[in-house]
Protein backbone atom coordinates (compact mmCIF):
# COMPACT_ATOMS: atom_id res chain seq x y z
CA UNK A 1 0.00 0.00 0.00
CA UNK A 2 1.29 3.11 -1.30
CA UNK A 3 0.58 5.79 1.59
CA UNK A 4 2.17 7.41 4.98
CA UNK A 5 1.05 9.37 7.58
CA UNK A 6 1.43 13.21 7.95
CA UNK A 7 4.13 14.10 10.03
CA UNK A 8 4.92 17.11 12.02
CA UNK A 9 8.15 19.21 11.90
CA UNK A 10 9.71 16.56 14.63
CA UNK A 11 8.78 13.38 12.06
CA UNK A 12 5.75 12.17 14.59
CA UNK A 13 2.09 11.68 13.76
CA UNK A 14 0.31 14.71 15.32
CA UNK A 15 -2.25 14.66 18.31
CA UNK A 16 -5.84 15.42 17.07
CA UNK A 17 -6.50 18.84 18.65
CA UNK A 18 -9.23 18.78 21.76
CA UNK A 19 -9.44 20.84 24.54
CA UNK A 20 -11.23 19.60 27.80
CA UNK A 21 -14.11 21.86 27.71
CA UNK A 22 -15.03 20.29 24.24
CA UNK A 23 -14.13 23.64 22.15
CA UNK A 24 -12.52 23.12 19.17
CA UNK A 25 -9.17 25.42 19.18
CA UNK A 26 -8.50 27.00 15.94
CA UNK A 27 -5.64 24.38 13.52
CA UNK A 28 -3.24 25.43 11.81
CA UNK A 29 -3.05 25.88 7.96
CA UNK A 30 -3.62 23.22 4.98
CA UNK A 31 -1.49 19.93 5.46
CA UNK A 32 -0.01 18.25 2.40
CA UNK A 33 0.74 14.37 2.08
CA UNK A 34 2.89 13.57 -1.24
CA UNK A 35 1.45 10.50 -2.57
CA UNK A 36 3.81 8.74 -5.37
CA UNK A 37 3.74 6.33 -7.76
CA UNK A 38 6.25 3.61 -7.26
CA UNK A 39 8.90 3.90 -9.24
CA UNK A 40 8.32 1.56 -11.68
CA UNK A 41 11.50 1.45 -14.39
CA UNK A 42 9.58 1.25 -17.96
CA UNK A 43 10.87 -0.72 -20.95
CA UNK A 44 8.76 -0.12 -24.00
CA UNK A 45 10.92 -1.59 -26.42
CA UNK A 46 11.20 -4.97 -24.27
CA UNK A 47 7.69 -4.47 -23.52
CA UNK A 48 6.82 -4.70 -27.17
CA UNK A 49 9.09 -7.19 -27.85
CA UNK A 50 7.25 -9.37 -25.19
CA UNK A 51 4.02 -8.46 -26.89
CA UNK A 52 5.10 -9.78 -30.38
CA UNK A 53 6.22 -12.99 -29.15
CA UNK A 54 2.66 -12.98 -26.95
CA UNK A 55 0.62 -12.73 -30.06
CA UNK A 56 2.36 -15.17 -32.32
CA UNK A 57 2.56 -17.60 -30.22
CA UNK A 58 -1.77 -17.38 -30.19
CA UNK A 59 -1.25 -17.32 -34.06
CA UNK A 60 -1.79 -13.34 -34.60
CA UNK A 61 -0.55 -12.99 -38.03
CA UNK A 62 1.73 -9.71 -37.80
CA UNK A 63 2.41 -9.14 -40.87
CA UNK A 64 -1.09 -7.21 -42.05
CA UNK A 65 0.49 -3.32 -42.65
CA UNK A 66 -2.80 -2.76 -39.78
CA UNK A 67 -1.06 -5.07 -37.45
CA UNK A 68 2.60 -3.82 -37.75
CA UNK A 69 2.53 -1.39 -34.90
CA UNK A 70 0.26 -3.11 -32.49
CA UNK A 71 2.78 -4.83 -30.06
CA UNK A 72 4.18 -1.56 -29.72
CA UNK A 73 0.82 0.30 -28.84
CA UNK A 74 -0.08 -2.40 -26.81
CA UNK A 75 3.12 -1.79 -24.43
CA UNK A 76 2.32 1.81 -24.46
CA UNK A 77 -1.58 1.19 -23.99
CA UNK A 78 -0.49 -1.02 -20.73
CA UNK A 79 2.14 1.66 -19.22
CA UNK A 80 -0.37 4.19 -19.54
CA UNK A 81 -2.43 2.28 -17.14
CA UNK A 82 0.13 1.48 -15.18
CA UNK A 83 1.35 4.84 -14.60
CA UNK A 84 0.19 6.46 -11.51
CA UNK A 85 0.12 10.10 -11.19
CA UNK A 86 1.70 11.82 -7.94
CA UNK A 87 -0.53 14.02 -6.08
CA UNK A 88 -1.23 16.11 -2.78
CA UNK A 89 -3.50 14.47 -0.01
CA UNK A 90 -3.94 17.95 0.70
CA UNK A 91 -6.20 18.40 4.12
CA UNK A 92 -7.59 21.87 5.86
CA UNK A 93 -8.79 22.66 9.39
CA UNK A 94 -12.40 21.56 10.16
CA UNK A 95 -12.94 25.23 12.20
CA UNK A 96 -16.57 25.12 11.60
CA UNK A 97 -16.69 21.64 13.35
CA UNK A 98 -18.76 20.10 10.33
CA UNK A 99 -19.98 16.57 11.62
CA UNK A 100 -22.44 15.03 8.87
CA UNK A 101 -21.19 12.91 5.84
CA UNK A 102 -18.66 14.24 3.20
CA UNK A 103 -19.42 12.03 0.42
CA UNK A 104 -18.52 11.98 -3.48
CA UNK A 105 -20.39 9.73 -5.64
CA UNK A 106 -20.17 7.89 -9.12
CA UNK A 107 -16.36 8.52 -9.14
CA UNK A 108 -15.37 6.60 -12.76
CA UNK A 109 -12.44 4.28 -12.27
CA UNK A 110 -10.42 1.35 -14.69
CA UNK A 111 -7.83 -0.77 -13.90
CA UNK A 112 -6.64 -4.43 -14.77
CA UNK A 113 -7.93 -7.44 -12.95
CA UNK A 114 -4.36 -8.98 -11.72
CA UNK A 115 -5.98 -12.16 -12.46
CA UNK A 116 -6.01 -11.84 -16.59
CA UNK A 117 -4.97 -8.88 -16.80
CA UNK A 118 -8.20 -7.94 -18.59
CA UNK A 119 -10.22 -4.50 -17.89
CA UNK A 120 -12.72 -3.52 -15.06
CA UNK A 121 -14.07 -0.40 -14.52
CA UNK A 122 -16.68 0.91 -12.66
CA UNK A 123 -17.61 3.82 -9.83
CA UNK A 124 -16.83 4.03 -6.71
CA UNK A 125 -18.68 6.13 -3.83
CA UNK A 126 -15.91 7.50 -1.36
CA UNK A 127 -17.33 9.34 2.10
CA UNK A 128 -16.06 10.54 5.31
CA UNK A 129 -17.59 11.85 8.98
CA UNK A 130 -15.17 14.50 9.21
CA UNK A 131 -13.47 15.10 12.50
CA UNK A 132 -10.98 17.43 13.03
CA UNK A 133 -9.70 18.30 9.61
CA UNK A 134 -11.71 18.29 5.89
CA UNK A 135 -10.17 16.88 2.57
CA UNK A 136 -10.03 19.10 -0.31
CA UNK A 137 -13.04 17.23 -2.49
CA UNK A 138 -11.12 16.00 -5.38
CA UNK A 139 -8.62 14.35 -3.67
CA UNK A 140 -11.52 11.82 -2.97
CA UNK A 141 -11.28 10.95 -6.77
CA UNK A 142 -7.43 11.11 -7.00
CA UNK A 143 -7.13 8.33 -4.13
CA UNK A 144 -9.46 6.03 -6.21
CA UNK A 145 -7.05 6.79 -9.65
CA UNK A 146 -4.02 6.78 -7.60
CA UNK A 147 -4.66 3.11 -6.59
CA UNK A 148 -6.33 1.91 -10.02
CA UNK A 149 -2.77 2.59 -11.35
CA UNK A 150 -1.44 -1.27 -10.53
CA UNK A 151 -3.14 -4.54 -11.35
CA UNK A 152 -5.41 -5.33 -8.81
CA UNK A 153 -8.69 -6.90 -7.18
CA UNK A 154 -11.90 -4.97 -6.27
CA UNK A 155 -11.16 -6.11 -3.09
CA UNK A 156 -7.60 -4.77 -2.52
CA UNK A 157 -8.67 -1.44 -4.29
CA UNK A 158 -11.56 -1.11 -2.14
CA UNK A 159 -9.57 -1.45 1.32
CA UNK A 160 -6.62 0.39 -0.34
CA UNK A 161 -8.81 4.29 -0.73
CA UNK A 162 -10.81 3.43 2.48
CA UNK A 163 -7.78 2.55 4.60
CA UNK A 164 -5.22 5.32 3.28
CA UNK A 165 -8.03 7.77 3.56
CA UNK A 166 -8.52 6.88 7.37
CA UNK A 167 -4.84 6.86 7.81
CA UNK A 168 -4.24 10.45 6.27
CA UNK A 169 -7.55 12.33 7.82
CA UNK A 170 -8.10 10.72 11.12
CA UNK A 171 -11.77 10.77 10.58
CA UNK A 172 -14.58 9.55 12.59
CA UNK A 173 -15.64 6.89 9.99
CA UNK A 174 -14.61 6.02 6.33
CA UNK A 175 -17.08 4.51 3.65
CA UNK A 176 -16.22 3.00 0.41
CA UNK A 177 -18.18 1.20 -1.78
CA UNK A 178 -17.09 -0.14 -5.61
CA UNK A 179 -19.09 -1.25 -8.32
CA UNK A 180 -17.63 -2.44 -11.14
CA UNK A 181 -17.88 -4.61 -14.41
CA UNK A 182 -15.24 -7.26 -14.73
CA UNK A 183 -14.39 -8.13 -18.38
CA UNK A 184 -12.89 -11.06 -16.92
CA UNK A 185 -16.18 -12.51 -16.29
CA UNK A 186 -18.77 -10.75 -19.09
CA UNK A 187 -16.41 -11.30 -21.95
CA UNK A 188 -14.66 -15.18 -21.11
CA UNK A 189 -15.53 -17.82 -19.21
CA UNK A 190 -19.02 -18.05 -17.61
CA UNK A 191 -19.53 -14.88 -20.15
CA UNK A 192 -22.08 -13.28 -17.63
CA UNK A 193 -22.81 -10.14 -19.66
CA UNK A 194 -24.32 -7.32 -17.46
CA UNK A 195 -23.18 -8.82 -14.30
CA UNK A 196 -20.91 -6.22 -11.83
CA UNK A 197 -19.45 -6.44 -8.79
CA UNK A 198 -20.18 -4.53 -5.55
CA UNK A 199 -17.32 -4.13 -2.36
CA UNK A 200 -16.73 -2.42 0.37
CA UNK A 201 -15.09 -1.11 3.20
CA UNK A 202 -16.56 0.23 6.77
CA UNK A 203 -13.99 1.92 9.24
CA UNK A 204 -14.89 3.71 12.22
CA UNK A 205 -18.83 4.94 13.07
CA UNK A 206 -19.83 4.03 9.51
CA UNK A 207 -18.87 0.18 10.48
CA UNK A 208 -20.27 0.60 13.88
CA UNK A 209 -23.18 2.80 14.10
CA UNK A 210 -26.10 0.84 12.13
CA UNK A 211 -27.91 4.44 11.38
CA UNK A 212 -24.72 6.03 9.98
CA UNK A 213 -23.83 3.37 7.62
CA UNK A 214 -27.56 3.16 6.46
CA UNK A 215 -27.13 6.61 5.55
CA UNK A 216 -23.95 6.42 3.53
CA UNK A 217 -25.26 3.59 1.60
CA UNK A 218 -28.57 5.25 1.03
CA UNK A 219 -26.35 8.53 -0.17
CA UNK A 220 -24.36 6.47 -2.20
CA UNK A 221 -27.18 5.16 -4.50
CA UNK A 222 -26.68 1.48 -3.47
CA UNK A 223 -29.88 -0.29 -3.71
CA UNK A 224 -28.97 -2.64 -0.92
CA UNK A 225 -26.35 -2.97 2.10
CA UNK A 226 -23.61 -5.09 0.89
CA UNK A 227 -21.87 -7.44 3.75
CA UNK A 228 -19.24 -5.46 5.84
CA UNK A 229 -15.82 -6.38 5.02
């Protein structure tokens, strides 16, 4: 998992701010985590050499003018998915002391299913009781993409935003839910056209307050409650 903690100046995780007459004192400015891509060295000529061998060896004739070029925009098709983007986890004090669900829904999302390597894509519904701090809103879509970027499962993915999301803000809950189409399964084997896939991932109140995790799902558009993970 590709995520760390904010730090403070001295390299330790901060105390949430709290005062014992419940106020909530005034935080500081925005806080920035760098999130990075591993660094992933990139051979596209090896990469398309691996691809020619790939398809004729499953009897792709090469040789069609059309066909010349496709091992090498295959390679480059596949490091484009592969490449994640760095960005700023970029947070902000919560002075207002907002408390109800911070939730961003229908986010669009593709990756490759580590299995075969083959395409699913799908939404995902990201939301957050805010506690002390607030994320800037499209980080929420960033995290998903930032993820995507590696072959995965829905599973893994789904943990992946909910956990570095809890990590990073500190909030009072984390919801995530995924749906998602797996070409894996409509397009080869059991061929189950129309069929997707739902996950997700409870942390905090949203896992253990019945009422608040009714309300994210309801918010998110999911017709029923999928199992906790």
């Amino acid at each position: 998992m590709t995520h760390r903690e904010i730090l403070d100046s001295a390299g330790q995780t901060p105390e949430r701010p709290g005062s014992a007459n419940g106020a909530r004192p005034k935080s500081a400015g925005p806080e920035v985590v760098e999130l990075n891509g591993a660094n992933r060295p990139v051979d596209l000529q090896a990469a398309a050499q691996a691809a020619t061998d790939l398809l004729t060896a499953l009897g792709i004739d090469l040789d069609r003018e059309e066909r010349r070029d496709t091992p090498g925009r295959m390679a480059r098709a596949y490091a484009e998915l592969f490449a994640a983007q760095p960005f700023r986890l970029t947070t902000f004090p919560n002075d207002e002391g907002y408390d109800e669900l911070v939730l961003a829904r229908a986010i669009p999302f593709r990756t490759l299913c580590e299995h075969h390597m083959l395409l699913f894509s799908g939404v995902a519904h990201v939301g957050y009781l805010p506690g002390d701090r607030i994320l800037g809103l499209s980080k929420l879509a960033r995290l998903v993409d930032h993820f995507a970027a590696q072959p995965q499962t829905q599973e893994r993915l789904t943990m992946q935003v909910a956990k570095c999301l809890d990590a990073n803000l500190h909030p009072r809950g984390v919801g995530v839910v995924l749906e998602a189409e797996h070409t894996c399964m409509t397009q080869r084997g059991v061929r189950a056209l129309g069929a997707t896939t739902v996950t997700s991932a409870l942390l905090g109140t949203l896992r253990d307050d019945p009422r608040s995790r009714a309300e994210f799902f309801a918010l998110a558009g999911v017709p029923t409650s999928p199992a906790r993970s």
